[in-house]
C-alpha atoms as a PDB file:
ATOM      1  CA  UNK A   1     122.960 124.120 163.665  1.00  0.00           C
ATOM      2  CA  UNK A   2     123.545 124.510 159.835  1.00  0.00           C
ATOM      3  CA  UNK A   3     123.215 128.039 158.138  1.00  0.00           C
ATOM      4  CA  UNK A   4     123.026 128.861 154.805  1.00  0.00           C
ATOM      5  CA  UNK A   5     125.309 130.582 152.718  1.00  0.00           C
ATOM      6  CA  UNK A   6     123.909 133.706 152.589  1.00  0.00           C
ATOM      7  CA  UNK A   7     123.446 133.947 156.635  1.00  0.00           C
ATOM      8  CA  UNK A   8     126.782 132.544 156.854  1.00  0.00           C
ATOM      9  CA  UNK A   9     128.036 135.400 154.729  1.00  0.00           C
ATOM     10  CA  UNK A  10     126.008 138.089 156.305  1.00  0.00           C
ATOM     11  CA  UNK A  11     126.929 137.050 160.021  1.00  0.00           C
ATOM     12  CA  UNK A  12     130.612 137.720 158.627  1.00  0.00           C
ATOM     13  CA  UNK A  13     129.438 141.268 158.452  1.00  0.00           C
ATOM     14  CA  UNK A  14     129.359 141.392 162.487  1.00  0.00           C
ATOM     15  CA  UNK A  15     132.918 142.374 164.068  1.00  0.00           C
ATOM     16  CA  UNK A  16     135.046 139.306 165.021  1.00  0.00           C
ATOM     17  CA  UNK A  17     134.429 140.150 168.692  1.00  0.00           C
ATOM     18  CA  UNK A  18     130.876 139.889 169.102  1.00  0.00           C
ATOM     19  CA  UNK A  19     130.195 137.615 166.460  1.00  0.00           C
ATOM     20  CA  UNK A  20     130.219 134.399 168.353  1.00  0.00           C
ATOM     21  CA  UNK A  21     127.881 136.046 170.586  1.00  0.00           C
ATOM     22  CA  UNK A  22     125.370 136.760 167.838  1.00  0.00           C
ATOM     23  CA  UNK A  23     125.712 133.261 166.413  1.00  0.00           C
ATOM     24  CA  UNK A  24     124.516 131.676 169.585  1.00  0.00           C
ATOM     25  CA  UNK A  25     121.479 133.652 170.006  1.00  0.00           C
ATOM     26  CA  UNK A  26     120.363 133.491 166.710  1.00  0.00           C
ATOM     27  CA  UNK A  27     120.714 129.708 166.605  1.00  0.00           C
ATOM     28  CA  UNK A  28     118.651 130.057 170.224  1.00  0.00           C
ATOM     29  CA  UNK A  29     116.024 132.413 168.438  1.00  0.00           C
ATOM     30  CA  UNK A  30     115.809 129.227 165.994  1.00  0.00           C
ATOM     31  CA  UNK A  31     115.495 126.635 168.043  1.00  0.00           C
ATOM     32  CA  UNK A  32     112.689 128.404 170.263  1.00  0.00           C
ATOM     33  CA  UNK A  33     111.356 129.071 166.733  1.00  0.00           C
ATOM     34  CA  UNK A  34     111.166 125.475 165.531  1.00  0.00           C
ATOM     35  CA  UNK A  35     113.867 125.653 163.241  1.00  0.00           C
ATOM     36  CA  UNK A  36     117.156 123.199 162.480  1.00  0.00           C
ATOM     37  CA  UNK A  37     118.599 126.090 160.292  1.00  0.00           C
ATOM     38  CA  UNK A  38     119.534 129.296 159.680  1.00  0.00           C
ATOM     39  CA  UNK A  39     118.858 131.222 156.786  1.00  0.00           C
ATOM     40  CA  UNK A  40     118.959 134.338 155.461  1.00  0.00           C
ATOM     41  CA  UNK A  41     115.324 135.336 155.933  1.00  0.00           C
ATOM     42  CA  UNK A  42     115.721 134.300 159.407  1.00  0.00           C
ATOM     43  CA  UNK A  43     118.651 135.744 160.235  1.00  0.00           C
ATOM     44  CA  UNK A  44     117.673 139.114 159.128  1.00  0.00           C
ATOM     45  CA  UNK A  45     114.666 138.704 160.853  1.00  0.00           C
ATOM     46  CA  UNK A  46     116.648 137.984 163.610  1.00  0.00           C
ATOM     47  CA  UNK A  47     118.930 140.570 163.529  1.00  0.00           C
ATOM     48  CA  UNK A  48     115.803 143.413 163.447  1.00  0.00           C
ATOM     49  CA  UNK A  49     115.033 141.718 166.435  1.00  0.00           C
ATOM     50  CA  UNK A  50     117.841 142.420 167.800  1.00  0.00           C
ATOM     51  CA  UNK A  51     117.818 147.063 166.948  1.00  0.00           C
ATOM     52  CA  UNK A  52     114.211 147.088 168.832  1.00  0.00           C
ATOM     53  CA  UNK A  53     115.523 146.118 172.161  1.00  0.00           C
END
């Protein structure tokens, strides 16, 4: 799945340990969203997903 810049730089943000974790279920949340990308709207979309559970 390609990501943008800006997600790629934010998702650099997350601590080496978890971060392949997060990058898979983003790119999940995408793909059950319709999407063949990543960007930074998405991802921070994504990632307030992610603080209400």
């Amino acid at each position: 799945m390609n990501w943008s810049n800006d997600a790629e730089t934010s998702l650099k943000e997350i601590p080496f340990v978890v971060r392949p974790i997060i990058r898979r279920r983003i790119e999940s949340m995408a793909r059950e969203a319709g999407l063949d990308g990543v960007d930074l709207a998405f991802y921070e979309q994504a990632k307030e997903r992610f603080g209400r559970k």
